[in-house]
Structure formats: structure tokens, C-alpha cells
Protein backbone atom coordinates (compact mmCIF):
# COMPACT_ATOMS: atom_id res chain seq x y z
CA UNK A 1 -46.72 31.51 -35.41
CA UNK A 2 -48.58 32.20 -32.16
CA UNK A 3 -47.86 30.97 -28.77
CA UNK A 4 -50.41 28.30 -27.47
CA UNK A 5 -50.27 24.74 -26.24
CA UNK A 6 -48.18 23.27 -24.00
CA UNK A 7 -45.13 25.66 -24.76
CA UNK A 8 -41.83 25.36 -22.86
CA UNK A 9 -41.70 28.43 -20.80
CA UNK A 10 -38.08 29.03 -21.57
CA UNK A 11 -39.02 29.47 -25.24
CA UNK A 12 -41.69 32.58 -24.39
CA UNK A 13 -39.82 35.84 -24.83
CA UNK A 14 -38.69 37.74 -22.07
CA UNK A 15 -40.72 40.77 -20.69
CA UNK A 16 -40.26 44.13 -20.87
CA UNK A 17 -40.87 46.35 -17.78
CA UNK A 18 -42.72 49.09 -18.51
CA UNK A 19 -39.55 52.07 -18.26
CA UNK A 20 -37.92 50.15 -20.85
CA UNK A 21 -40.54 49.35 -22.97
CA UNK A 22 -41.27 53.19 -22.44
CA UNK A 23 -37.82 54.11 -23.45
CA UNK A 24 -37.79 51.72 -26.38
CA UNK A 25 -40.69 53.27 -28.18
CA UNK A 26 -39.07 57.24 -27.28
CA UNK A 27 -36.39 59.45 -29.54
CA UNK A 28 -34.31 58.24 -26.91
CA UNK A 29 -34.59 54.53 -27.77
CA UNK A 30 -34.26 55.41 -31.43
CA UNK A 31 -31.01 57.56 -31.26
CA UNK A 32 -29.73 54.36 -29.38
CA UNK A 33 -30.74 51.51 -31.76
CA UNK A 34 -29.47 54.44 -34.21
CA UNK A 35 -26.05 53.80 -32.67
CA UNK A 36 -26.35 50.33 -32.97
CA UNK A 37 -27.36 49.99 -36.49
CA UNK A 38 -24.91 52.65 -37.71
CA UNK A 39 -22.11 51.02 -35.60
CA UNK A 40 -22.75 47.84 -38.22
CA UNK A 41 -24.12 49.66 -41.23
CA UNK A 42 -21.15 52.22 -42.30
CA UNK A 43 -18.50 49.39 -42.16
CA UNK A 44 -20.85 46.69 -43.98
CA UNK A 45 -20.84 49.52 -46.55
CA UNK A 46 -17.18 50.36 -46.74
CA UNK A 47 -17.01 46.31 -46.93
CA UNK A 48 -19.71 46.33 -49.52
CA UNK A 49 -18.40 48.82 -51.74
CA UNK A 50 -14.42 47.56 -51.59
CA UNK A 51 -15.58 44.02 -52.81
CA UNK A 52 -17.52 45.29 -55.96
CA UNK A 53 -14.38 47.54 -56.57
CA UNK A 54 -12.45 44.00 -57.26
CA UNK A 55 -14.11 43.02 -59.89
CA UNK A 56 -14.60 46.79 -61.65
CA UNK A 57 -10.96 47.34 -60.99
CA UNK A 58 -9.82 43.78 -62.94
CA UNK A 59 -12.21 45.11 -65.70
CA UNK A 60 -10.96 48.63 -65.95
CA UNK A 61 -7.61 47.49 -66.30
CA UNK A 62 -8.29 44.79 -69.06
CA UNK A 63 -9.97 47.21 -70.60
CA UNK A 64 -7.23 49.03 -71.32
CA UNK A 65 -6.05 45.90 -73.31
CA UNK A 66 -8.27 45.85 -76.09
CA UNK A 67 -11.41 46.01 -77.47
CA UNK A 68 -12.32 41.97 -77.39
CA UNK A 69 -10.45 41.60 -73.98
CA UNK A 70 -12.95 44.09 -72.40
CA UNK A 71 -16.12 42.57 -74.05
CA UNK A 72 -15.03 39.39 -73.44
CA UNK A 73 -14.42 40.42 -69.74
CA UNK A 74 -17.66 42.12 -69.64
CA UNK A 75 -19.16 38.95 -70.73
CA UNK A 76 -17.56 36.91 -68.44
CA UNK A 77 -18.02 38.71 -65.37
CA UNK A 78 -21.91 39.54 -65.90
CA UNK A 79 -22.24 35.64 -66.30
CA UNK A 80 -19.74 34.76 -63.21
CA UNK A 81 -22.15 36.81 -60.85
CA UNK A 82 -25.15 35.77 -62.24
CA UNK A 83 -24.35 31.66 -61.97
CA UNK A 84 -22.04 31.91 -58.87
CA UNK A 85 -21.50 34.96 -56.57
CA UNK A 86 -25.33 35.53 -56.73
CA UNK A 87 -25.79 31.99 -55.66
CA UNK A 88 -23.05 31.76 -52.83
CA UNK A 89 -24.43 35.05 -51.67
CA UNK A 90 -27.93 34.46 -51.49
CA UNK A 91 -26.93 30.55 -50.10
CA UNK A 92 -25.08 32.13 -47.31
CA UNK A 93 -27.48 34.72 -46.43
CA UNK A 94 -29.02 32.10 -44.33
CA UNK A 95 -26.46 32.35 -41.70
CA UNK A 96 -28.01 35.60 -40.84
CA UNK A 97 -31.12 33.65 -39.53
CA UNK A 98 -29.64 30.50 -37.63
CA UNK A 99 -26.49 32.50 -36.98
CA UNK A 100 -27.81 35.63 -35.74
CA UNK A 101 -30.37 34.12 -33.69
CA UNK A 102 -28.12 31.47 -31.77
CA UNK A 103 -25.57 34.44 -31.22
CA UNK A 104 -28.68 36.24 -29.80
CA UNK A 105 -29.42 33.23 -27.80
CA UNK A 106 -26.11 32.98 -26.49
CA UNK A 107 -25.35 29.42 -28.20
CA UNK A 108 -22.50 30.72 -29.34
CA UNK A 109 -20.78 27.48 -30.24
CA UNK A 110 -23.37 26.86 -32.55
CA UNK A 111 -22.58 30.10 -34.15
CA UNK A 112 -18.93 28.66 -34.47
CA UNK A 113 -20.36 25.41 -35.90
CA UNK A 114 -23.22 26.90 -38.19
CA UNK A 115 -20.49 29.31 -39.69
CA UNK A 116 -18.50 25.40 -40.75
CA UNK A 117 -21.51 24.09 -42.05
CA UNK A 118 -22.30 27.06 -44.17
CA UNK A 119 -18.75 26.51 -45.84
CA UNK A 120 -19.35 23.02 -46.59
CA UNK A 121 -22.34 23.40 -48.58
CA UNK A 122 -21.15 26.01 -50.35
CA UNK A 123 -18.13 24.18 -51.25
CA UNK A 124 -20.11 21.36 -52.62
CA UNK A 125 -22.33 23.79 -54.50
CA UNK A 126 -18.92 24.77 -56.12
CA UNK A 127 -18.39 21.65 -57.66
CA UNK A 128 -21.31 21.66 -60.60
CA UNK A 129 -20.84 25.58 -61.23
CA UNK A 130 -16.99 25.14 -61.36
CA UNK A 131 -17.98 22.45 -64.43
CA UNK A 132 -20.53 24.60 -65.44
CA UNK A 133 -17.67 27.36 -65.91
CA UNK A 134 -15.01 25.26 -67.22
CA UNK A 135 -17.31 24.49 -70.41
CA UNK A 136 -19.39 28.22 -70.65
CA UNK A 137 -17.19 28.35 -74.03
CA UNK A 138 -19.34 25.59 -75.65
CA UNK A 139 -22.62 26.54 -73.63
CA UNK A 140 -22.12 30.42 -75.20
CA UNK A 141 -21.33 29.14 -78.41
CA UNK A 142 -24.41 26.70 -78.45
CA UNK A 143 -26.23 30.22 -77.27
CA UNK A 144 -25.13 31.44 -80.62
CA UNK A 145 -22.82 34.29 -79.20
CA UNK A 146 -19.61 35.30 -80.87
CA UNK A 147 -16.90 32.82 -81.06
CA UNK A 148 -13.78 34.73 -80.11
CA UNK A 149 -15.86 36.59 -77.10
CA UNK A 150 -17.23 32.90 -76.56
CA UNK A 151 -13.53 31.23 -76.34
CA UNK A 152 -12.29 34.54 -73.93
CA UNK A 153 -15.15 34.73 -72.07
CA UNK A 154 -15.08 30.76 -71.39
CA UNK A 155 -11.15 31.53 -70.23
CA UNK A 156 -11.76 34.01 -67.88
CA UNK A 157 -14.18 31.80 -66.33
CA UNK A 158 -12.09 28.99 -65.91
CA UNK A 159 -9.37 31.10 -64.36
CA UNK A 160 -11.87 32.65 -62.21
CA UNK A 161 -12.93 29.13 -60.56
CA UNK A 162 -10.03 29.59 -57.52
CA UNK A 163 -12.17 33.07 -56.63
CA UNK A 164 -15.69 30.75 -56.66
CA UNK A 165 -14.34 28.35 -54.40
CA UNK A 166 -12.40 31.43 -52.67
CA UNK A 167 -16.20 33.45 -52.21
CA UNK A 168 -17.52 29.45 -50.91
CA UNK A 169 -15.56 30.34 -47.94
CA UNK A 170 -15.46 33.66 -47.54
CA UNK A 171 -19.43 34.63 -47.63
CA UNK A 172 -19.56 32.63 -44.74
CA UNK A 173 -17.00 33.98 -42.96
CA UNK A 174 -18.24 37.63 -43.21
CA UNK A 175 -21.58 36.13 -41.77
CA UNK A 176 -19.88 35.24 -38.93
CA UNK A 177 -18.19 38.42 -37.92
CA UNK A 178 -21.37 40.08 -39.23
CA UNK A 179 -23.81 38.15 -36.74
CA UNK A 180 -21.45 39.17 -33.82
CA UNK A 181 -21.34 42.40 -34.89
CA UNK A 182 -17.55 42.22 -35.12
CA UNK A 183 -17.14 44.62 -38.13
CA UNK A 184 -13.65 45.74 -37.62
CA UNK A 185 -12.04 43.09 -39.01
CA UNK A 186 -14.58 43.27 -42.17
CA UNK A 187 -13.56 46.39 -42.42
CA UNK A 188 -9.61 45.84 -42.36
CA UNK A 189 -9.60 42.86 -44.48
CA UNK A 190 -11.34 44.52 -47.38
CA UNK A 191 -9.49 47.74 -47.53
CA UNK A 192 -6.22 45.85 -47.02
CA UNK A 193 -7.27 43.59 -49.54
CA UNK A 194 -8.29 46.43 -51.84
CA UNK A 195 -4.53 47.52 -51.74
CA UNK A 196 -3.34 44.05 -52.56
CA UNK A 197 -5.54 44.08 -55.58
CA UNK A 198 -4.69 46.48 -57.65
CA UNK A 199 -1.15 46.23 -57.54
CA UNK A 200 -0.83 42.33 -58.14
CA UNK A 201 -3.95 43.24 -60.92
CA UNK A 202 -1.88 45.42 -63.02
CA UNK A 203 1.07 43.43 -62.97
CA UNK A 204 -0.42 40.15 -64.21
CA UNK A 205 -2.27 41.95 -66.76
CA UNK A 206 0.45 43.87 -68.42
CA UNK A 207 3.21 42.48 -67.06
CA UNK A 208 2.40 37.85 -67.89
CA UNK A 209 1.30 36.57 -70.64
CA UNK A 210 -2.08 35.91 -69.14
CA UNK A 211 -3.29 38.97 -70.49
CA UNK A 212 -7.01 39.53 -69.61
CA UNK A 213 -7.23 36.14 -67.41
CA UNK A 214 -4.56 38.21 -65.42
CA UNK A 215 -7.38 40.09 -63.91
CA UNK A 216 -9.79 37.00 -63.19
CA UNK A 217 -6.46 35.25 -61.43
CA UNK A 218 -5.92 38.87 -59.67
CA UNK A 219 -9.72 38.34 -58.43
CA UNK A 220 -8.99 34.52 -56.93
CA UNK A 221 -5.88 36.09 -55.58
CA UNK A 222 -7.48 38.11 -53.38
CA UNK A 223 -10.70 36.62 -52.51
CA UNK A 224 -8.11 34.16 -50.75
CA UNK A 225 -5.83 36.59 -49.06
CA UNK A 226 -9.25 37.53 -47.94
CA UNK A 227 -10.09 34.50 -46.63
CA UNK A 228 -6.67 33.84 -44.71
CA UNK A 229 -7.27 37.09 -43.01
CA UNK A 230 -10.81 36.38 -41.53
CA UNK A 231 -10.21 32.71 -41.26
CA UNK A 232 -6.72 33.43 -38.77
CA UNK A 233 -8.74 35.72 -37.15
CA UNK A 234 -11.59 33.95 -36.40
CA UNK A 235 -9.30 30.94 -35.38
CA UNK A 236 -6.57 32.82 -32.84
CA UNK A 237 -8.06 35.94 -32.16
CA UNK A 238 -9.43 36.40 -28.00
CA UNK A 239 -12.50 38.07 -29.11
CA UNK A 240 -13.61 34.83 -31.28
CA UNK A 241 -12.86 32.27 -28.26
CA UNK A 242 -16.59 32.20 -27.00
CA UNK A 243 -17.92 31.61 -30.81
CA UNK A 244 -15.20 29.28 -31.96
CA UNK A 245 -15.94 25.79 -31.88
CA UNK A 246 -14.21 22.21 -33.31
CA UNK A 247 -14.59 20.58 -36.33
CA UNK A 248 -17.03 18.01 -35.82
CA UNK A 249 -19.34 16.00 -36.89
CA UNK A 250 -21.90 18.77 -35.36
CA UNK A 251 -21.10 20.26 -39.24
CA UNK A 252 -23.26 17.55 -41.28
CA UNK A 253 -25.46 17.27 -38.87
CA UNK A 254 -26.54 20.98 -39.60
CA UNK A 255 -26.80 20.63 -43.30
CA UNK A 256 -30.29 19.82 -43.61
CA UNK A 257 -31.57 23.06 -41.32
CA UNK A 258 -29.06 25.55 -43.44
CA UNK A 259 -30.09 24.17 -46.82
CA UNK A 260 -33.59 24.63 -45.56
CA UNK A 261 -33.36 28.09 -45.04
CA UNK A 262 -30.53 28.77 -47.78
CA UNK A 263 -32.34 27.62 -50.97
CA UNK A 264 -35.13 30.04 -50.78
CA UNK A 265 -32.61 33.14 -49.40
CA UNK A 266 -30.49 31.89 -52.53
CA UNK A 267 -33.97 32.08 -54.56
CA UNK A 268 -34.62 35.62 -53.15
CA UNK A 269 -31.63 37.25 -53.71
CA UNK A 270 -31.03 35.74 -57.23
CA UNK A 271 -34.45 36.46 -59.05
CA UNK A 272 -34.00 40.31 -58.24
CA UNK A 273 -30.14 39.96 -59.15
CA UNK A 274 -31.14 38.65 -62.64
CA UNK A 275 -34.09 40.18 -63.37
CA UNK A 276 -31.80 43.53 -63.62
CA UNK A 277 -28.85 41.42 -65.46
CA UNK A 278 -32.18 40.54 -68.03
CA UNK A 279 -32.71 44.59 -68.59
CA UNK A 280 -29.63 44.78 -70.36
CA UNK A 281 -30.19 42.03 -72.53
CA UNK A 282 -33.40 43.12 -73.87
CA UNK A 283 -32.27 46.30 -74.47
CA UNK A 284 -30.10 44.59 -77.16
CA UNK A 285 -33.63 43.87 -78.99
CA UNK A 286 -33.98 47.60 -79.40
CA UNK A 287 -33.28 49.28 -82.81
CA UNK A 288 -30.42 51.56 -81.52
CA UNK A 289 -28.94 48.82 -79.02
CA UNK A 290 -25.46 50.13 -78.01
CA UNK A 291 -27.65 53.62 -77.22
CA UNK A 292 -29.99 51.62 -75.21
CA UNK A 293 -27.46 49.17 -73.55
CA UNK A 294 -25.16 52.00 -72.81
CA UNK A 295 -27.85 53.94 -70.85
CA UNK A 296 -28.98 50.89 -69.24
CA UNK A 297 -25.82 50.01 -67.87
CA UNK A 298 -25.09 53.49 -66.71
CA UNK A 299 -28.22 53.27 -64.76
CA UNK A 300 -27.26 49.71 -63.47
CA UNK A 301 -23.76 50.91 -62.76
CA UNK A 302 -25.07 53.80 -60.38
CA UNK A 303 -27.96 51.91 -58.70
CA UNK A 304 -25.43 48.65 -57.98
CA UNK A 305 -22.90 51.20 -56.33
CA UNK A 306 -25.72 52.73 -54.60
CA UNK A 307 -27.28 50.31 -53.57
CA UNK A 308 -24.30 49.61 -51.00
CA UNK A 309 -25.93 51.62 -48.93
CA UNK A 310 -28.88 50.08 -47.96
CA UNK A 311 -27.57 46.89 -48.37
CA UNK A 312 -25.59 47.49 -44.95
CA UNK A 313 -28.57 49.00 -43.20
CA UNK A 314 -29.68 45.32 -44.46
CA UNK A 315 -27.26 43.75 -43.04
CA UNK A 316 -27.36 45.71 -40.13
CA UNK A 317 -31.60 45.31 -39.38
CA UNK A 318 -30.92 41.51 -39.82
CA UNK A 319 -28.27 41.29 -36.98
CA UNK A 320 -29.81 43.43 -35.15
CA UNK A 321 -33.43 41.49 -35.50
CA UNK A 322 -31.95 38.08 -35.51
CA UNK A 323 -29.87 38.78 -32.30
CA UNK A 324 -32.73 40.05 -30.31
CA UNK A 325 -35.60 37.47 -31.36
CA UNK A 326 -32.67 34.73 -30.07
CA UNK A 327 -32.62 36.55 -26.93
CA UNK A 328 -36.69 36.52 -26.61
CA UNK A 329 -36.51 39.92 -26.67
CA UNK A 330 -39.31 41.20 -29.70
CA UNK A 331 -39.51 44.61 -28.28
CA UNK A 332 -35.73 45.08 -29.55
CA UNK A 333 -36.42 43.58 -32.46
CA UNK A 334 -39.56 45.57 -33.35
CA UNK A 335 -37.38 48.87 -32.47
CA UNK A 336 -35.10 48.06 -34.61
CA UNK A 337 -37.37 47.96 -37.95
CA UNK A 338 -38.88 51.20 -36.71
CA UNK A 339 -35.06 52.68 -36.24
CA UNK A 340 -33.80 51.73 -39.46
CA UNK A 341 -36.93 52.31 -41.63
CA UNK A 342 -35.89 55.99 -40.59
CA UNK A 343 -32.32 55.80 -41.41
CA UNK A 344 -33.64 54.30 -44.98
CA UNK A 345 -36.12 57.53 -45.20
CA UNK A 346 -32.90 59.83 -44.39
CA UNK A 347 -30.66 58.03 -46.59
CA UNK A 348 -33.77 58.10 -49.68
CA UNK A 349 -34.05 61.86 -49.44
CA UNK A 350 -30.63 62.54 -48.97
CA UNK A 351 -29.23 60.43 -52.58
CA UNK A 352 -32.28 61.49 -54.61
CA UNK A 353 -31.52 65.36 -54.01
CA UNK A 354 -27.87 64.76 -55.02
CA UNK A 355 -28.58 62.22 -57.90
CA UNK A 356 -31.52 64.79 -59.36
CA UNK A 357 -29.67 67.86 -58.64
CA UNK A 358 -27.23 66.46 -60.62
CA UNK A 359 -28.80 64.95 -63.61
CA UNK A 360 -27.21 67.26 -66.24
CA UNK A 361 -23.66 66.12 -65.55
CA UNK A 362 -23.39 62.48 -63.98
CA UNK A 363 -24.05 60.81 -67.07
CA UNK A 364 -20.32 62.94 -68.01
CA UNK A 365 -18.86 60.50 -65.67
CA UNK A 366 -19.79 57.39 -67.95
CA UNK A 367 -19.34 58.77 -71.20
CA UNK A 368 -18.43 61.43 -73.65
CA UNK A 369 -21.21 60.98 -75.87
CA UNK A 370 -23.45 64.04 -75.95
CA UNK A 371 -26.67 61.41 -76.78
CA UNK A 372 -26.27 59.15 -74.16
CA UNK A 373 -25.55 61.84 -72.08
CA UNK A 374 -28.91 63.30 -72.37
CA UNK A 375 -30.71 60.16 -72.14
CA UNK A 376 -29.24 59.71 -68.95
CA UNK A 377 -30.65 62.87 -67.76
CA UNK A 378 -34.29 61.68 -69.17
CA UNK A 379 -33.88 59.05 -67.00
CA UNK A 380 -32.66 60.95 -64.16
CA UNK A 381 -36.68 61.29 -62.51
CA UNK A 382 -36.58 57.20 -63.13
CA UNK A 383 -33.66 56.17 -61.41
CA UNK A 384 -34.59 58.69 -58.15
CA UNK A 385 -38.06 56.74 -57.70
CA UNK A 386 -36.43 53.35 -58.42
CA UNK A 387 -33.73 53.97 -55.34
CA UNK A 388 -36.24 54.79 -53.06
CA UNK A 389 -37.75 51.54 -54.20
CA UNK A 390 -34.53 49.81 -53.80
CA UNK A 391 -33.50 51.64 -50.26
CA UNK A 392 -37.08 49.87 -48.75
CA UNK A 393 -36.92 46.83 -50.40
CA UNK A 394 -32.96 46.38 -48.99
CA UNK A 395 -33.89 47.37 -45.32
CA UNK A 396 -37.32 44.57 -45.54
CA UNK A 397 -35.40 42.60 -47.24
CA UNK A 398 -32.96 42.30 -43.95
CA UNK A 399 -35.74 42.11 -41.75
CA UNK A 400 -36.75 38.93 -43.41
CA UNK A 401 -33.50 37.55 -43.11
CA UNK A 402 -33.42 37.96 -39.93
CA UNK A 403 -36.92 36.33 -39.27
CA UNK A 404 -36.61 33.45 -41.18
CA UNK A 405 -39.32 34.52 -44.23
CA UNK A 406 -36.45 33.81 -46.81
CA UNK A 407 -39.20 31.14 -48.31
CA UNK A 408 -41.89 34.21 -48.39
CA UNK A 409 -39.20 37.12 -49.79
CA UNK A 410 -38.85 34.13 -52.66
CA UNK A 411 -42.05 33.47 -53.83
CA UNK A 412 -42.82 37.76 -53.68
CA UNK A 413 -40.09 38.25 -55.69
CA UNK A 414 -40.92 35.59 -58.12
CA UNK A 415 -44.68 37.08 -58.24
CA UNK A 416 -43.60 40.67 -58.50
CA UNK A 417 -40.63 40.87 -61.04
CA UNK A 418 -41.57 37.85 -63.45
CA UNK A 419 -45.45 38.07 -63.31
CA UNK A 420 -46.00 41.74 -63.14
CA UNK A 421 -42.25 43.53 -63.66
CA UNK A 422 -41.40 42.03 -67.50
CA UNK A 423 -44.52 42.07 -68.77
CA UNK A 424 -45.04 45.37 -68.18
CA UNK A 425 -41.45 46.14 -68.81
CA UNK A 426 -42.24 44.27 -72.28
CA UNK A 427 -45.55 45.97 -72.93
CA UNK A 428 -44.06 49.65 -72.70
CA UNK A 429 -40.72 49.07 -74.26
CA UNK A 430 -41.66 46.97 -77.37
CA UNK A 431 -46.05 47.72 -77.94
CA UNK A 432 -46.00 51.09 -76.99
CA UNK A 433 -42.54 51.89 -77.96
CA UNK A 434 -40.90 53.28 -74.15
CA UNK A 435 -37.42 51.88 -75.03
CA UNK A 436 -35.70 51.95 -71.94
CA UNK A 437 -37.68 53.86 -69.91
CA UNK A 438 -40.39 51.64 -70.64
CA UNK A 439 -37.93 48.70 -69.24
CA UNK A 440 -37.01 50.67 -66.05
CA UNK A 441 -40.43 51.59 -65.36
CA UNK A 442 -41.51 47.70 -65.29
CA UNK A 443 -38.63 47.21 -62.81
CA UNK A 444 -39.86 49.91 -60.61
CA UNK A 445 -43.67 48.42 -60.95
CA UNK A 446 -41.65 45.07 -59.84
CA UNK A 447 -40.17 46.60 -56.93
CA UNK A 448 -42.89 48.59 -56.19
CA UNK A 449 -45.24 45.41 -55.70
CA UNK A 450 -42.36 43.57 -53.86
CA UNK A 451 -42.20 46.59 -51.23
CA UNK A 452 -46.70 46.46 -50.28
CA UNK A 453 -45.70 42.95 -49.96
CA UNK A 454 -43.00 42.95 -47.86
CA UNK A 455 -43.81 46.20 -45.18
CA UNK A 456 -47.49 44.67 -45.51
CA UNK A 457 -45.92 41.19 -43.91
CA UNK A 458 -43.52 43.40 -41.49
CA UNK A 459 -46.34 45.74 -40.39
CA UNK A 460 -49.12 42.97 -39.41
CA UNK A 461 -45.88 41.19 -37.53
CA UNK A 462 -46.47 39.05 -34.03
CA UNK A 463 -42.48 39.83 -32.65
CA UNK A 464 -43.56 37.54 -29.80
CA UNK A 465 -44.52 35.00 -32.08
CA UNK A 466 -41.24 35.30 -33.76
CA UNK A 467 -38.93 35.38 -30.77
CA UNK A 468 -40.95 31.76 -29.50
CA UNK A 469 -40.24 30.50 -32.97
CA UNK A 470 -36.85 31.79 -32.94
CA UNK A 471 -36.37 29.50 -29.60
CA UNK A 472 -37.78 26.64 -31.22
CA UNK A 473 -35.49 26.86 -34.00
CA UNK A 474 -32.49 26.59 -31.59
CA UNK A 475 -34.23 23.99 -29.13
């Protein structure tokens, strides 16, 4: 949006003089905004990585049971983030706008308030995918699926509601640290909870008669000791006092401005999330399926852990941008795309040397079987271009965030995965007979396309048009 009309001066963004718009375009300007980024990055990734370890760690250990309990599991999980934690995740990924630019701003009541508002809706979200849970037995039984995986798979789920409504709560709540970047307590409240986990996971697994739902009430378990921890925080610790605010009716009167903004972040996040949960099942169509599936997942396995990586210089870029176009200050903001486009090219060349150096012996880590082993390393060359893919598409996809282009991340991922991305996918896997490399190579055509799209967008960027419409927002 450009600046024009009869514009409030307080809304124009702040300007530079020219030593510091010097400095902010020098090495030195980059090693700082380095500093910055990195100060928000490592811990979002320690944070990352310590909540997907909840949910491997309640599989691993039911699948010690037996061999239903960890299909079932397998099932059930794959379904749960797919129809809830993808939703609630990509929901409250619009905190990152209005929330990162008010803290920016310095409204940092409204941070407080924004942060309630978020949890409401996503509480009230809960309520159909809690039903939609309770009866997945039926639904996966309609779907023609096996009945005993069917009737444990629909159990988990149910006893995995508390940790939906738990994740309602807490996805906001990291938001709110995350905006102010206040990553310490992230930080402590994951690896504590971490501890908690496996402990109280193992003994209501093997040690109740819950069995396999031990794990999925392990899971709620924590998500809410989770919760306690950042919600006391936020409510008596001194360094929340400025950003805490009342319950009020300030909270519905927010709804329609976070919905706005959280639909299409929801729609972003979640068409890339499935489109990769959709690999796996059309690998199934293949004539040797468990081969196929098996690589698959090992792939998806080492990309999603991965992938933790860029997902805090993500979260990191969108602070960072949100916070500066709320102080009028596009110069910052533009620095810090430039700054962590150059952490993600560090962080690219760094993984792909490991992951290819090692292609002859990772896939040892996921299996003992010599064939799967070697089509891992066939698929070695594949999975290094598809995380450079994924490492650029993470760091835009933060920069969007913290923009506000949640609607235009929505429809390119729609355009590039489902219009291009499966039917090429389709084309070289079933016509011309690719397997899974033919499905991996349509996902990195996806991602590819979604990339142009985005750095195209970023690159032709007016950051003084932003910061103004960042203002107007908050007016």
C-alpha cells in the first residue's frame, strides 16, 4: 500500500539519518541484526524440537507395546496433527502480525489483550474438532480403514482431546513471549516439560491399564503443565507487567481483526502441512507399498526434524519484521530479511554437506533393512535440494507473517502444491513410473514455485508502505 492522501503524520515511518541508515546496510549492521535474530532463533529451535519430541517419545514407547498399538498410534497421531495442531498452529500464527507489530508500536496492552483473544478463538475452534475426534472411529471406518486400527486409533483421539484444548492455549501463549522476544522462559518450559514427559509417559503406558492411550493422556499431561508454566509467568512475573493487561471485554472486541488474519495463516500453514501428510498416502498406491511408505517416511521424519531449524529463523524474521514495521521503522525491517536470508544460506550449505556426506549410513538410523537402506541413499541428492527449498520457503514464510500477507502465502501455496506439485508428483510416480522419487520431486517443483513467488513479493517490497499500513492496523 503506498502512502498518499491525507495521511496522519504519526502513521508515516520514522526516518533514518543517514549514519544509521549507513550502518544498517554495512557487515556491521548485519553481524548486529545477526545477534538479534540468533538471540530468538536458537531457543525457538530448542523449543521447536522439544515439542515434536512429545509426541515421537509417546509413540516410541507404545511402540514397544505391540504391533496394532503402534499402527494404531501412528494412525492417530498423523490424523491429530493434520485436523488440530496444524490448525491451532497456523490459527495462532496470526499473533505474530497484530502481536508483533503493537509490541513494536509500544501498545503493549494490546499485546496483553490480543494474546486473550487469540485463546478464545482457539478454544471455540476446539469445540467441532474435539467432536470431530470423539467420533474419527466411525469416520475411519466409513473411510474403509481397518476396524481394530479404526476403534484404537478413534481412542487415542478421544484421550488426546485434553492436549487439543491444552495446544488452544498454549500456541498463543508462546506467541506472546515470542513477539517480546522473551525466549527464556520458552526455552525452560519445554525442556522442563520434556523431563516431565517421559517419565509420567512410561509409567501410564506400562504401568495402567490405559495401555497405548497412556501415551496420548501423557501428551495432554504435559501440554498443560506447559501451559501453567507460561500462563504463571506471564501473569506474576516483573518482566510481563508492561504487556499484561485485564480480562475485558477488549477480548471480543478483537475477534473479528484476529480471525481476519488467522484463517488464511491457518490456510497457509495447513495446505503445505498436508500436502506432505498426502505423500505418504499415495505411496500406499505403489506396488511395493511398505518399501515406498517406509522411505517416504524416513524422508519426512528427517526433513520435519530439520526443518526446526528454519522454522526459528521464521519465527525469529517475523518478530523481528513485525516489531520494527510497528515502530515505523522499515529500514530495520528490510535489514532484517537481508540478515536472515544469510543465516538461511549458511544454515542450507552447512545441513546439505552433512546430510550428503552422509547418505550411505543415515538411512541405518531408521532401519535395518539393507533395501530401504539404499533407497534412502538414492534419495539422498532429493532430500538435499528439497531442504534448501524448505530453509527459503521457512525464512519468507516468516517475513509474511510478519507483514500481514498470510492471505497471499495462502492462495501461493494453494497454486503451487495442488495445481502444479501433485500433478506432477502424479505424472512421474504413476505414468512414467518414478515411485517415490517421482513423488518427492513434485513436492520440490511445489516448493520450488512457492519460493519465485514468495522472494518475488519480498524483493519488489515498499517497507515504508508496510510500516504506514502497519500503523493503520493499530490506529
Amino acid at each position: 500500500m503506498e502512502a498518499g492522501g491525507n495521511i496522519d503524520q504519526s502513521l508515516l515511518p520514522r526516518q533514518e539519518n543517514d549514519n544509521n541508515s549507513q550502518h544498517i546496510f554495512s557487515w556491521e549492521g548485519i553481524g548486529d541484526e545477526m545477534k538479534k535474530l540468533g538471540y530468538i532463533a536458537g531457543p525457538m529451535v530448542a523449543v521447536t524440537i522439544s515439542q515434536y519430541l512429545l509426541q515421537i517419545i509417546s509413540v516410541m514407547m507404545v511402540g514397544h507395546l505391540d504391533e496394532l498399538a503402534l499402527s494404531s498410534t501412528a494412525v492417530a497421531v498423523s490424523i491429530a496433527n493434520v485436523s488440530g495442531f496444524s490448525i491451532l498452529l497456523g490459527l495462532a500464527c496470526a499473533l505474530e502480525t497484530i502481536g508483533g507489530q503493537a509490541y513494536g508500536a509500544k501498545q503493549y496492552k494490546k499485546l496483553g489483550s490480543q494474546t486473550y483473544t487469540g485463546i478464545f478463538c482457539l478454544m471455540l475452534v476446539c469445540i467441532p474438532l474435539s467432536i470431530l475426534w470423539i467420533y474419527m472411529e466411525r469416520v475411519l471406518i466409513f473411510l474403509g480403514q481397518d476396524p481394530q486400527i479404526s476403534h484404537e486409533a478413534g481412542k487415542y483421539l478421544t484421550y488426546l482431546v485434553p492436549a487439543l484444548i491444552a495446544s488452544a492455549a498454549l500456541q498463543p501463549l508462546i506467541r506472546y513471549f515470542q513477539m517480546q522476544s522473551m525466549i527464556l522462559p520458552l526455552l525452560v518450559s519445554s525442556c522442563f516439560t520434556i523431563c516431565f514427559h517421559i517419565p509420567i509417559c512410561w509409567v501410564l503406558v506400562y504401568k495402567t491399564a490405559l495401555r497405548n492411550c497412556g501415551g496420548a493422556v501423557a501428551l495432554g499431561l504435559s501440554f498443560w503443565l506447559n501451559v501453567v508454566f507460561l500462563g504463571s509467568f506471564m501473569k506474576y512475573s516483573p518482566s510481563c507487567t508492561k504487556t499484561r493487561s485485564n480480562i475485558s471485554m477488549e477480548i471480543f472486541r478483537g475477534i473479528k481483526e484476529f480471525f481476519r488474519l488467522a484463517i488464511p495463516s491457518a490456510v497457509m500453514i495447513c495446505v503445505e502441512w498436508w500436502s506432505y501428510e498426502m505423500l505418504v498416502l499415495l505411496s500406499g498406491l505403489l506396488p511395493n507399498p511398505q518399501l515406498e511408505t517406509s522411505v517416504l517416511s524416513v524422508c519426512l521424519n528427517t526433513t520435519s526434524m530439520l526443518y526446526a531449524i528454519p522454522f526459528g529463523l521464521s519465527a525469529a524474521v517475523s518478530t523481528r519484521v513485525s516489531n520494527e514495521l510497528g515502530a515505523g521503522n522499515p529500514h530495520g525491517a528490510k535489514m532484517s530479511v537481508v540478515t536472515v536470508m544469510v543465516l538461511a544460506v549458511m544454515e542450507m550449505i552447512i545441513l546439505d554437506t552433512i546430510l550428503f556426506s552422509s547418505r550411505h549410513v543415515f538411512g541405518y538410523v531408521f532401519s535395518n533393512e539393507m533395501e530401504v537402506i539404499d533407497y534412502v541413499t538414492e534419495m539422498a541428492p532429493l532430500l538435499c535440494l528439497f531442504i534448501i527449498m524448505d530453509a527459503v520457503q521457512g525464512v519468507l514464510s516468516g517475513v509474511a507473517r510478519g507483514c500481514g500477507w498470510q492471505q497471499i502465502g495462502a492462495y501461493i501455496n494453494i497454486i503451487a502444491f495442488y495445481l502444479f506439485g501433485f500433478p506432477v508428483s502424479g505424472l512421474l510416480c504413476f505414468l512414467l513410473q518414478f515411485r517415490a522419487k517421482g513423488l518427492w520431486i513434485g513436492v520440490i517443483v511445489g516448493a520450488g514455485l512457492q519460493n519465485i513467488a514468495l522472494a518475488t513479493i519480498t524483493s519488489f517490497t515498499n517497507w515504508e508502505a508496510q510500516a504506514i499500513k502497519a500503523r493503520q492496523r493499530l490506529s
